[in-house]
Every structure is written in C-alpha cells, then in structure tokens.
PDB file of N, CA and C in Angstrom:
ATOM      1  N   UNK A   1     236.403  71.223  56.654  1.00  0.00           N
ATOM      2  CA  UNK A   1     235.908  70.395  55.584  1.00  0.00           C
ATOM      3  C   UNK A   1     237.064  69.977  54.683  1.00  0.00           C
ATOM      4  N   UNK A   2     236.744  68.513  53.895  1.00  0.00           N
ATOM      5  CA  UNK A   2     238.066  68.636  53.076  1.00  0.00           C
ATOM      6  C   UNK A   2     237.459  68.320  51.812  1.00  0.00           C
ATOM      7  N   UNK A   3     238.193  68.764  51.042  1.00  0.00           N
ATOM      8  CA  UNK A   3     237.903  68.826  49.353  1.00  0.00           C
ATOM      9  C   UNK A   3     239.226  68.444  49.054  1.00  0.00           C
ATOM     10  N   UNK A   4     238.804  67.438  47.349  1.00  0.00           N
ATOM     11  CA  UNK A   4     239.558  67.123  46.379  1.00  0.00           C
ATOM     12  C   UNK A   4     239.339  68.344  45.415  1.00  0.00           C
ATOM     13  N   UNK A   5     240.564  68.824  45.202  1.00  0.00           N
ATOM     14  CA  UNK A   5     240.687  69.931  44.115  1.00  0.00           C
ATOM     15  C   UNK A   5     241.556  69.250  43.378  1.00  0.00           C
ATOM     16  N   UNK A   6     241.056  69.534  42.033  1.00  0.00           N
ATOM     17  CA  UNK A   6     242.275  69.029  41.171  1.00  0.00           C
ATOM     18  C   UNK A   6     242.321  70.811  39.762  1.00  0.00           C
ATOM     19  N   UNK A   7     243.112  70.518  39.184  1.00  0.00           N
ATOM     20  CA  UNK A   7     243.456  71.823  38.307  1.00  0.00           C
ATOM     21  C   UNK A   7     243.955  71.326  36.674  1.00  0.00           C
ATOM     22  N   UNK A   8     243.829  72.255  35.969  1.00  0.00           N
ATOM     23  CA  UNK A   8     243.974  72.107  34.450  1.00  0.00           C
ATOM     24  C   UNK A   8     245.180  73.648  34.367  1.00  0.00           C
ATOM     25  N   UNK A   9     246.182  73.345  33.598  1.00  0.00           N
ATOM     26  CA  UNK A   9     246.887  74.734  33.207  1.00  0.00           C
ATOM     27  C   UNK A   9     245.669  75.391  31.935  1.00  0.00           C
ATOM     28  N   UNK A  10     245.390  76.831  32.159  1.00  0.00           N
ATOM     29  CA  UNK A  10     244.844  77.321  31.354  1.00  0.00           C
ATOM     30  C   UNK A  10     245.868  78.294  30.528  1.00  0.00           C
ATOM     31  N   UNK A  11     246.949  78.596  31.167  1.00  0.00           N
ATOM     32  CA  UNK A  11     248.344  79.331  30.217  1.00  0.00           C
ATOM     33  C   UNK A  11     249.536  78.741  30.298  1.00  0.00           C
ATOM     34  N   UNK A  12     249.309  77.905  29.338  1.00  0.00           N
ATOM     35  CA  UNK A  12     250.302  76.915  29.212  1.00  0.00           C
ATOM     36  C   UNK A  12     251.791  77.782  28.529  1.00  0.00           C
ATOM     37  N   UNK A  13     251.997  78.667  28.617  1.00  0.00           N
ATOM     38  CA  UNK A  13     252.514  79.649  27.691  1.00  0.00           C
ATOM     39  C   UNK A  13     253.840  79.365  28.157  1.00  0.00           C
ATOM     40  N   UNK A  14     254.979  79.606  27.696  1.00  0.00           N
ATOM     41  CA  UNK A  14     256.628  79.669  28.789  1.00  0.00           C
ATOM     42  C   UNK A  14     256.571  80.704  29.633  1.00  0.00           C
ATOM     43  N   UNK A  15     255.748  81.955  28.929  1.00  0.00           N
ATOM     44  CA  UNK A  15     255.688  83.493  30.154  1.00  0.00           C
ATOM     45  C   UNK A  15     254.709  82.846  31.239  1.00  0.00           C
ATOM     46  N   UNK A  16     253.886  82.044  30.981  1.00  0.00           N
ATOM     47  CA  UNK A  16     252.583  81.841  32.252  1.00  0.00           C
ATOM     48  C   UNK A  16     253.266  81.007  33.009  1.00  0.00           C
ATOM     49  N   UNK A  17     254.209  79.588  32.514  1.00  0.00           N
ATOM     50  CA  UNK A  17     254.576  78.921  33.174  1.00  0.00           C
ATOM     51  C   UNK A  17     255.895  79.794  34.371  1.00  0.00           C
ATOM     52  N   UNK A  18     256.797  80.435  33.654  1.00  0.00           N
ATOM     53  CA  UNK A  18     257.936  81.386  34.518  1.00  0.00           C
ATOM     54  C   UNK A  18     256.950  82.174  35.492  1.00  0.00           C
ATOM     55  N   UNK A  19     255.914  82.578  35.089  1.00  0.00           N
ATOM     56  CA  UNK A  19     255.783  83.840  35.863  1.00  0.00           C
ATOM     57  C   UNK A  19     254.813  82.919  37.196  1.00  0.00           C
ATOM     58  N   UNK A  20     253.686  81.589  36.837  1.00  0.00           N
ATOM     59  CA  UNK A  20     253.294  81.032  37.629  1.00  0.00           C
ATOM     60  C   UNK A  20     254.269  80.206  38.742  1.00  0.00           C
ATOM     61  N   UNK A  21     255.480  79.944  38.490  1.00  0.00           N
ATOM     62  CA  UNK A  21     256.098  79.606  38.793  1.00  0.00           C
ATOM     63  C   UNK A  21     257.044  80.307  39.927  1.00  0.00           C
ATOM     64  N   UNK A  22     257.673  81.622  39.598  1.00  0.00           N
ATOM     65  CA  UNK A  22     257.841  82.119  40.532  1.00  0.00           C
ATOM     66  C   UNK A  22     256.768  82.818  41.389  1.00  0.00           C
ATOM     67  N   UNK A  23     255.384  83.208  41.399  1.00  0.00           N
ATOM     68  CA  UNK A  23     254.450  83.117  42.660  1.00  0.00           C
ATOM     69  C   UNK A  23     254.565  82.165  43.519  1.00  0.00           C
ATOM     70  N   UNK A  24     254.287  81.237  42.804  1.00  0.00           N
ATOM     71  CA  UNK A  24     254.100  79.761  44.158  1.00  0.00           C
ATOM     72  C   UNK A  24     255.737  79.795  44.923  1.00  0.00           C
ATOM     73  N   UNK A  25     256.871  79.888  44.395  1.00  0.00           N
ATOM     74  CA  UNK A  25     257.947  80.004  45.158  1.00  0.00           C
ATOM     75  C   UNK A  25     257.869  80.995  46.410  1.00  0.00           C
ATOM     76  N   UNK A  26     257.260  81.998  46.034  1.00  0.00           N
ATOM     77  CA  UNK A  26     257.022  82.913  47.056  1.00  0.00           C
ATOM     78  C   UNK A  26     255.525  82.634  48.391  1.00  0.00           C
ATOM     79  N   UNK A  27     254.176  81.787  47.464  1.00  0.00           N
ATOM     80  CA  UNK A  27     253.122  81.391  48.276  1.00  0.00           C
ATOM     81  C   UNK A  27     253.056  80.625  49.067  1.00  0.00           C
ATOM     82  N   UNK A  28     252.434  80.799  50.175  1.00  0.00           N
ATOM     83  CA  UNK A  28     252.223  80.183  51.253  1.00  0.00           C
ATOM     84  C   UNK A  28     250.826  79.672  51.553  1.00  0.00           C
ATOM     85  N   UNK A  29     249.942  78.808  51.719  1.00  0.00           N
ATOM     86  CA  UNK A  29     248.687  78.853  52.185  1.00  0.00           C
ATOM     87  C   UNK A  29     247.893  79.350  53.326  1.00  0.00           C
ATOM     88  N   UNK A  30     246.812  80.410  52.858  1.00  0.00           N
ATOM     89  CA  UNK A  30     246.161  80.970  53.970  1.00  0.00           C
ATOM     90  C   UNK A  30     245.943  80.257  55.483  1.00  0.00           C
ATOM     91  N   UNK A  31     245.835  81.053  56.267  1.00  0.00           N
ATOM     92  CA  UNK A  31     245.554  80.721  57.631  1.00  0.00           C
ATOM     93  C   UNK A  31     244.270  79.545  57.641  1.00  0.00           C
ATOM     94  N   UNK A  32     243.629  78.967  58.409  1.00  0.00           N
ATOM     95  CA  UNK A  32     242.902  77.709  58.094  1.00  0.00           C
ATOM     96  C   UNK A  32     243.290  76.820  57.197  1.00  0.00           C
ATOM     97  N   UNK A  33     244.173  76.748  56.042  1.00  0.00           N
ATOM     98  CA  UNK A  33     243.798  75.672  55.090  1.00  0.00           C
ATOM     99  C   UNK A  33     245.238  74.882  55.284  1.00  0.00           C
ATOM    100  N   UNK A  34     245.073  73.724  55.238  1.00  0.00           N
ATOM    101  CA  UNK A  34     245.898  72.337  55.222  1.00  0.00           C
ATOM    102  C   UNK A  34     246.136  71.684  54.519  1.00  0.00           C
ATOM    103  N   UNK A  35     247.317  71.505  53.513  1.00  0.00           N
ATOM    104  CA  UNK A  35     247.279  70.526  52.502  1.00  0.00           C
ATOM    105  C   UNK A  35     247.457  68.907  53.050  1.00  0.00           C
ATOM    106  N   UNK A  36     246.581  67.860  52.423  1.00  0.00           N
ATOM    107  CA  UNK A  36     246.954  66.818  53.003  1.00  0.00           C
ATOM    108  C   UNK A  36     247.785  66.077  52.120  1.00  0.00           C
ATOM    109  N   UNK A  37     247.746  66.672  50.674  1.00  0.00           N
ATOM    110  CA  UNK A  37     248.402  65.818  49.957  1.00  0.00           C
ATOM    111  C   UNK A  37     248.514  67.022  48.822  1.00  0.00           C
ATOM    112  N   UNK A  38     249.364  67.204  48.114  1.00  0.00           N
ATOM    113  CA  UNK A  38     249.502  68.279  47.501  1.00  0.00           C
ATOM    114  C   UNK A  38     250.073  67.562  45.770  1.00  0.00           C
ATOM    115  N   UNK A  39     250.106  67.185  44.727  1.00  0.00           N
ATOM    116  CA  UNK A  39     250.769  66.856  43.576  1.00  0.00           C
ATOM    117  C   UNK A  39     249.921  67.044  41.975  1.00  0.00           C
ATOM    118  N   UNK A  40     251.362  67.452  41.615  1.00  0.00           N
ATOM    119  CA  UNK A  40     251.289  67.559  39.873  1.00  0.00           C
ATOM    120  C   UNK A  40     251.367  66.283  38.961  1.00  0.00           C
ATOM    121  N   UNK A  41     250.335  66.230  38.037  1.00  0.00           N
ATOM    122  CA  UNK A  41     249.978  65.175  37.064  1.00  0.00           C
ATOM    123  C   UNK A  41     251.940  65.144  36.520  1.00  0.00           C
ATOM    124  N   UNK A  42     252.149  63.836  36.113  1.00  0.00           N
ATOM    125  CA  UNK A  42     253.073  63.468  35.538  1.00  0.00           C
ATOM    126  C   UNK A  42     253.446  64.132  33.935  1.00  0.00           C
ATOM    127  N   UNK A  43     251.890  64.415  33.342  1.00  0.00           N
ATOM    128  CA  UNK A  43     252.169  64.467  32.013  1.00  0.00           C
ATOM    129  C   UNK A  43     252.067  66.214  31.618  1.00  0.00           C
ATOM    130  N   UNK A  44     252.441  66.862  33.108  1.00  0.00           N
ATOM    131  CA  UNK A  44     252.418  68.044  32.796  1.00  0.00           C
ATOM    132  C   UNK A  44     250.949  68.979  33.259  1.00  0.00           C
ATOM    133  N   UNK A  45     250.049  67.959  32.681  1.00  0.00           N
ATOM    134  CA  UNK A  45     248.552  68.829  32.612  1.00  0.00           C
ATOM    135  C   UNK A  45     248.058  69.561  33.807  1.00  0.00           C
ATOM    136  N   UNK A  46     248.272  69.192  34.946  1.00  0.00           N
ATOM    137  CA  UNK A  46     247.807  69.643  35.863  1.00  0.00           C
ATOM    138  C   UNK A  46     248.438  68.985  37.189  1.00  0.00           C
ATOM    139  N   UNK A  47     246.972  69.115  38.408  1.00  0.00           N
ATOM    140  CA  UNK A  47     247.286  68.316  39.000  1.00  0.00           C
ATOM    141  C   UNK A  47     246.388  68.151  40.490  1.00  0.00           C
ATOM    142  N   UNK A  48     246.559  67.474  41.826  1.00  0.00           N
ATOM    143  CA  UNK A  48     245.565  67.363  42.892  1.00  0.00           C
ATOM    144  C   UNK A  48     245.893  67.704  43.551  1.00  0.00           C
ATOM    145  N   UNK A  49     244.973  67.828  44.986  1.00  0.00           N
ATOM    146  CA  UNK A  49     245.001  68.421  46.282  1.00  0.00           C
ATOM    147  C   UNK A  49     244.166  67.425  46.941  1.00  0.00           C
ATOM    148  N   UNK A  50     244.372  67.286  48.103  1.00  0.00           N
ATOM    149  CA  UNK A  50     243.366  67.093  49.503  1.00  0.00           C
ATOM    150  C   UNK A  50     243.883  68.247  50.398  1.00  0.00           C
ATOM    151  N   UNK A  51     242.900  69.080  50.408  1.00  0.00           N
ATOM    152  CA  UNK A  51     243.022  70.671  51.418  1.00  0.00           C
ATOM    153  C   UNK A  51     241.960  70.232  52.572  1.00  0.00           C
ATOM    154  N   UNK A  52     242.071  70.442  54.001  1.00  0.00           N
ATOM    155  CA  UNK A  52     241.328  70.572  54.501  1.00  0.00           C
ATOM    156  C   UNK A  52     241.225  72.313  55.374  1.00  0.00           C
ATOM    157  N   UNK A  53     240.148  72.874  54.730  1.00  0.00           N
ATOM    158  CA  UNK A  53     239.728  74.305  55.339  1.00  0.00           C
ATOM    159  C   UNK A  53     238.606  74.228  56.249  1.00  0.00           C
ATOM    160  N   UNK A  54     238.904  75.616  57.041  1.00  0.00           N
ATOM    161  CA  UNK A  54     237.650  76.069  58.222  1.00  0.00           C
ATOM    162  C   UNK A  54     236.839  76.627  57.509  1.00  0.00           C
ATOM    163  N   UNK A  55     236.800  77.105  55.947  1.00  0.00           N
ATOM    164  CA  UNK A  55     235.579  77.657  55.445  1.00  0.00           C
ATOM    165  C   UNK A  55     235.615  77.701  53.912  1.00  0.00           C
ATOM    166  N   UNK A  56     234.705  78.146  53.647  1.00  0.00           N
ATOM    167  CA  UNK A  56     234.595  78.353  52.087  1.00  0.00           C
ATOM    168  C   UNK A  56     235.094  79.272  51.825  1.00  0.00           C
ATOM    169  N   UNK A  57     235.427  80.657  52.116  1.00  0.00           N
ATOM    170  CA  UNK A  57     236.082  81.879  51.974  1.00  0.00           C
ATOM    171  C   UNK A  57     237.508  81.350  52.073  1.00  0.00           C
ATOM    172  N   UNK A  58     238.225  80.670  52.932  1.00  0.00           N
ATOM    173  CA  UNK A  58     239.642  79.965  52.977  1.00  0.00           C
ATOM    174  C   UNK A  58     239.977  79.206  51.824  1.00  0.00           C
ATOM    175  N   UNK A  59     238.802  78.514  51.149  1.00  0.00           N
ATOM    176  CA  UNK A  59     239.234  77.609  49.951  1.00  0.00           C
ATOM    177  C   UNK A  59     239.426  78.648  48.829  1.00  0.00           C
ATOM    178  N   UNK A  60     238.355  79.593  48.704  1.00  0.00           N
ATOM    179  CA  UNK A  60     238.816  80.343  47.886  1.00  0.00           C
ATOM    180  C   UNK A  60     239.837  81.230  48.163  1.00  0.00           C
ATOM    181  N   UNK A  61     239.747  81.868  49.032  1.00  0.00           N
ATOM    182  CA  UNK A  61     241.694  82.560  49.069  1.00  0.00           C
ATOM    183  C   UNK A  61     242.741  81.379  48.761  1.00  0.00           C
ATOM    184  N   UNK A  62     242.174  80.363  49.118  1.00  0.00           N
ATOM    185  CA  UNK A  62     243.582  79.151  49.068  1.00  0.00           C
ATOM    186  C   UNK A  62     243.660  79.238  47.301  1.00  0.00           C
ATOM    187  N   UNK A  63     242.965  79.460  46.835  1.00  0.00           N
ATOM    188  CA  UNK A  63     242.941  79.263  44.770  1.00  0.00           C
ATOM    189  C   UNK A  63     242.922  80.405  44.507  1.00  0.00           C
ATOM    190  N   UNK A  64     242.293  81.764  44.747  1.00  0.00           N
ATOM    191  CA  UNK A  64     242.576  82.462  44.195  1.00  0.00           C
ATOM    192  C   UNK A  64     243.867  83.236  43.301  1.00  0.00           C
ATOM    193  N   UNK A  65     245.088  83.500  44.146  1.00  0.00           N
ATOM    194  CA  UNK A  65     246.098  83.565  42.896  1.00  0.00           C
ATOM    195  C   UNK A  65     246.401  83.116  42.154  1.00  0.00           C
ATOM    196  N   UNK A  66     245.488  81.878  42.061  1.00  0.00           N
ATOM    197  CA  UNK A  66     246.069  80.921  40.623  1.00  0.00           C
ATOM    198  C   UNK A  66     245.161  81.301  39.282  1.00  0.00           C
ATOM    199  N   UNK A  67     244.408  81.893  39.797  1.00  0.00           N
ATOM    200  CA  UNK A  67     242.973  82.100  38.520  1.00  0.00           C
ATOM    201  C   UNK A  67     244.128  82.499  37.334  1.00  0.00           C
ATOM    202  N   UNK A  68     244.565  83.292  36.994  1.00  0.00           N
ATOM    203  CA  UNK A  68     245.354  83.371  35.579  1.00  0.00           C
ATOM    204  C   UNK A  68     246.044  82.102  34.681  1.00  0.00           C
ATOM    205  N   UNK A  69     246.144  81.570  36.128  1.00  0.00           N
ATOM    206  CA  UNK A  69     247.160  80.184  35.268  1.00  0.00           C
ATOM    207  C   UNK A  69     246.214  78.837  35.202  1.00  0.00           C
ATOM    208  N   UNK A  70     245.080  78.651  36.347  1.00  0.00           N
ATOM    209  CA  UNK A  70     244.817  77.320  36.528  1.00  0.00           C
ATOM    210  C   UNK A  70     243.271  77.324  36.419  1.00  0.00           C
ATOM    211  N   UNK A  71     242.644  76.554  36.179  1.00  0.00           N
ATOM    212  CA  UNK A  71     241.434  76.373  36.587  1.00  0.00           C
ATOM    213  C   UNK A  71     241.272  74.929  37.552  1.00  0.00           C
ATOM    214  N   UNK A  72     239.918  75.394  38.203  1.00  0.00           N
ATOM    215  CA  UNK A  72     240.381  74.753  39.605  1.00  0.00           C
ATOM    216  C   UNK A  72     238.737  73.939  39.273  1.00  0.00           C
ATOM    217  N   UNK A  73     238.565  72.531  39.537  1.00  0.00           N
ATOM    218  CA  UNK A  73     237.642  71.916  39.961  1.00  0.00           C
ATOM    219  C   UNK A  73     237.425  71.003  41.045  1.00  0.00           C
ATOM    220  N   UNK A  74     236.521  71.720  41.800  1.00  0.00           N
ATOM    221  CA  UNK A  74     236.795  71.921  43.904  1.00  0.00           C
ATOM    222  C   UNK A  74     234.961  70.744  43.945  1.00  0.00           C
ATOM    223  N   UNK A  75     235.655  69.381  44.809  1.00  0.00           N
ATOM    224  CA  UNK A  75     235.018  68.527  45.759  1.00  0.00           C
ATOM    225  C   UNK A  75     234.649  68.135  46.816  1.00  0.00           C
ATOM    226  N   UNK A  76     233.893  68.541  47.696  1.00  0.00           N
ATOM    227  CA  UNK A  76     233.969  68.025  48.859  1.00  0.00           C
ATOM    228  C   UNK A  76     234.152  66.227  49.430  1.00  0.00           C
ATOM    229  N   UNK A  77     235.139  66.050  50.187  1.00  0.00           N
ATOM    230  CA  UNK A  77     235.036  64.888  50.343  1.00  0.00           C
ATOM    231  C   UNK A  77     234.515  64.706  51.726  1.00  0.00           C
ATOM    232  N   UNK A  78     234.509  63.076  52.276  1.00  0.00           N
ATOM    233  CA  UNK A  78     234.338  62.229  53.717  1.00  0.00           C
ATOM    234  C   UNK A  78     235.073  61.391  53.601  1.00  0.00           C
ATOM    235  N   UNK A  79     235.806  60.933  54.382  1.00  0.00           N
ATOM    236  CA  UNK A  79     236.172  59.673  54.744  1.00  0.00           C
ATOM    237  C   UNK A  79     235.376  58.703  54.337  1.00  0.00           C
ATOM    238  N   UNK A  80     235.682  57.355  54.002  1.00  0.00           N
ATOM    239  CA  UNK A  80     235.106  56.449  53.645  1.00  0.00           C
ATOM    240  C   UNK A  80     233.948  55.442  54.599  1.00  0.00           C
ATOM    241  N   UNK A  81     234.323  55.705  55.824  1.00  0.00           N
ATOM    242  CA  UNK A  81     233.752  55.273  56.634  1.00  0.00           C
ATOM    243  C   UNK A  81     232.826  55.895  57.394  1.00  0.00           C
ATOM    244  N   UNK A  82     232.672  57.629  56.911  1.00  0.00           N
ATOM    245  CA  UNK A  82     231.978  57.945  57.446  1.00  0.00           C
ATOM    246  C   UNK A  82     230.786  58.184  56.226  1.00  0.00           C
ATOM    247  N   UNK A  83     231.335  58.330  55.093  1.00  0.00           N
ATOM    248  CA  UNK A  83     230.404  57.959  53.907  1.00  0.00           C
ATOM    249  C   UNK A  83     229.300  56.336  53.997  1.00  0.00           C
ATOM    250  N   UNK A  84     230.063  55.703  54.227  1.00  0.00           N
ATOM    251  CA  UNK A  84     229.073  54.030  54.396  1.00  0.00           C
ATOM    252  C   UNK A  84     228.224  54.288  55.646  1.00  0.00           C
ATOM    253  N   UNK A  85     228.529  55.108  56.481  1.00  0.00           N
ATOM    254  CA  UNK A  85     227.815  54.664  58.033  1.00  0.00           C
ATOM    255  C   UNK A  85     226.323  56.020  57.028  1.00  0.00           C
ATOM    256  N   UNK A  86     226.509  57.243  56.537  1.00  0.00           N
ATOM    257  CA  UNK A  86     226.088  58.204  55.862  1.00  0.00           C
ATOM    258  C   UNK A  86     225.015  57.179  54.977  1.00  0.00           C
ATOM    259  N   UNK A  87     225.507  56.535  53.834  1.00  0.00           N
ATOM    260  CA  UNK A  87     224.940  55.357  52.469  1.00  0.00           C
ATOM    261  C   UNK A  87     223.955  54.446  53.706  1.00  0.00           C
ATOM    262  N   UNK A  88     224.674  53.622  54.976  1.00  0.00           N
ATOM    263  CA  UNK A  88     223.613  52.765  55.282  1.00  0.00           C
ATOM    264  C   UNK A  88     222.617  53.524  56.076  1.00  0.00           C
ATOM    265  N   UNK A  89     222.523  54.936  56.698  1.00  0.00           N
ATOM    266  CA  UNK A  89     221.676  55.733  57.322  1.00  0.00           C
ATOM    267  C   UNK A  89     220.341  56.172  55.656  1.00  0.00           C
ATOM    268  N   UNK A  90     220.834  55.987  55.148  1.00  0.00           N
ATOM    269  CA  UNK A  90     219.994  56.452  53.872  1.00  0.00           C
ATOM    270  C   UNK A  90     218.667  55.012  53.482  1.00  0.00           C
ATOM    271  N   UNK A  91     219.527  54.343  53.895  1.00  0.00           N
ATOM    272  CA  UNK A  91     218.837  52.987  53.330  1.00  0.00           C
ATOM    273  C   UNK A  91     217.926  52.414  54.116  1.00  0.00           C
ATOM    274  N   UNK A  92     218.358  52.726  55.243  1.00  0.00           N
ATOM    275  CA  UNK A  92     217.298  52.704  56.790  1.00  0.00           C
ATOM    276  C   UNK A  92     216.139  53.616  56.474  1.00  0.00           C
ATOM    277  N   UNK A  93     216.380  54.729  56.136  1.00  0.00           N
ATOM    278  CA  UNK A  93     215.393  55.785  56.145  1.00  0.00           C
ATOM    279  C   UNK A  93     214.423  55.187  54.760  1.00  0.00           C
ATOM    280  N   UNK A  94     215.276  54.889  54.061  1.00  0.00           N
ATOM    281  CA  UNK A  94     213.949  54.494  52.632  1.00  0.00           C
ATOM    282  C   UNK A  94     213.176  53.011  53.330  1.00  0.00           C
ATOM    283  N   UNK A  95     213.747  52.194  53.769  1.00  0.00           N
ATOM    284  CA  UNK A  95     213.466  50.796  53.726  1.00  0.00           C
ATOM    285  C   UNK A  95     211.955  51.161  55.105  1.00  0.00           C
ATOM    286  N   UNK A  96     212.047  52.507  56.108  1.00  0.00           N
ATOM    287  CA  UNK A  96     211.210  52.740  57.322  1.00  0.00           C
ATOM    288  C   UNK A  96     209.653  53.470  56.314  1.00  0.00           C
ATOM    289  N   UNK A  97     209.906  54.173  54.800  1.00  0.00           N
ATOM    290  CA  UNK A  97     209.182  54.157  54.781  1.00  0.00           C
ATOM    291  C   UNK A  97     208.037  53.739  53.617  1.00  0.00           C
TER     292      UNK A  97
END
C-alpha cells in the first residue's frame, strides 16, 4: 500500500534537533517499506513521504523512532488512474440504482 505521510517537529529544541539528528544518521527503513520520495519542508517545519509498505505494522515500525521528535500524519494513497476508473465505478453503481 502507499501512503502520503507528512510530519510536524514536535521538539523543536537544539537537544531534540542534535539528538534527532544523529538517529536518522544511523536509521535505516524496516524490511517491507520503500521510500518513493522522501523530503523536508523548506521552512524548517517539517516535511513528506510517499512510503510504499506490505503492512500496517511496517508503517508503524517505519515512524516509530520518531515519536519523540515528530508527529506523523499517515494517508493512504492510489494512483490517479486507478482512483478515476474507482470515482467512475461509483457513479455506475448510483446511476444502476
């Protein structure tokens, strides 16, 4: 599945930033999960993901060490094209009854 995660710093502190900072130097992402696009907001605040994982237990190991520093707000996405073929299957079904 893939989800848009995006994140907020919740310890914006210089100790949260050093100490968040050297984890991720050392982290790696769990087994199943794939970043497709990985980046930090320009103005500091945060920042996005496109992860694609084999499960929900993978997304959360994929965020979990960040809980001290980040808060995480997790989306599932589709492709766009498989969303419209999804939107016009919906419209069929109302318009049949």
């Amino acid at each position: 599945m893939l989800f848009h995660v995006t994140w907020d710093f919740v310890d914006q502190s210089e100790e949260g930033e050093r100490r968040s900072l050297e984890v991720f130097q050392q982290w790696k992402p769990p087994a199943g999960a794939e970043f497709k696009g990985f980046y930090q907001f320009a103005d500091g605040s945060g920042g996005v993901a496109i992860i694609e994982v084999d499960s929900a237990a993978t997304l959360a190991r994929t965020t979990a060490p960040w809980v001290p520093w980040l808060h995480f707000t997790v989306t599932p996405i589709v492709p766009v094209e498989e969303a419209t073929a999804i939107g016009m299957e919906a419209i069929q079904f109302r318009d049949s009854v």
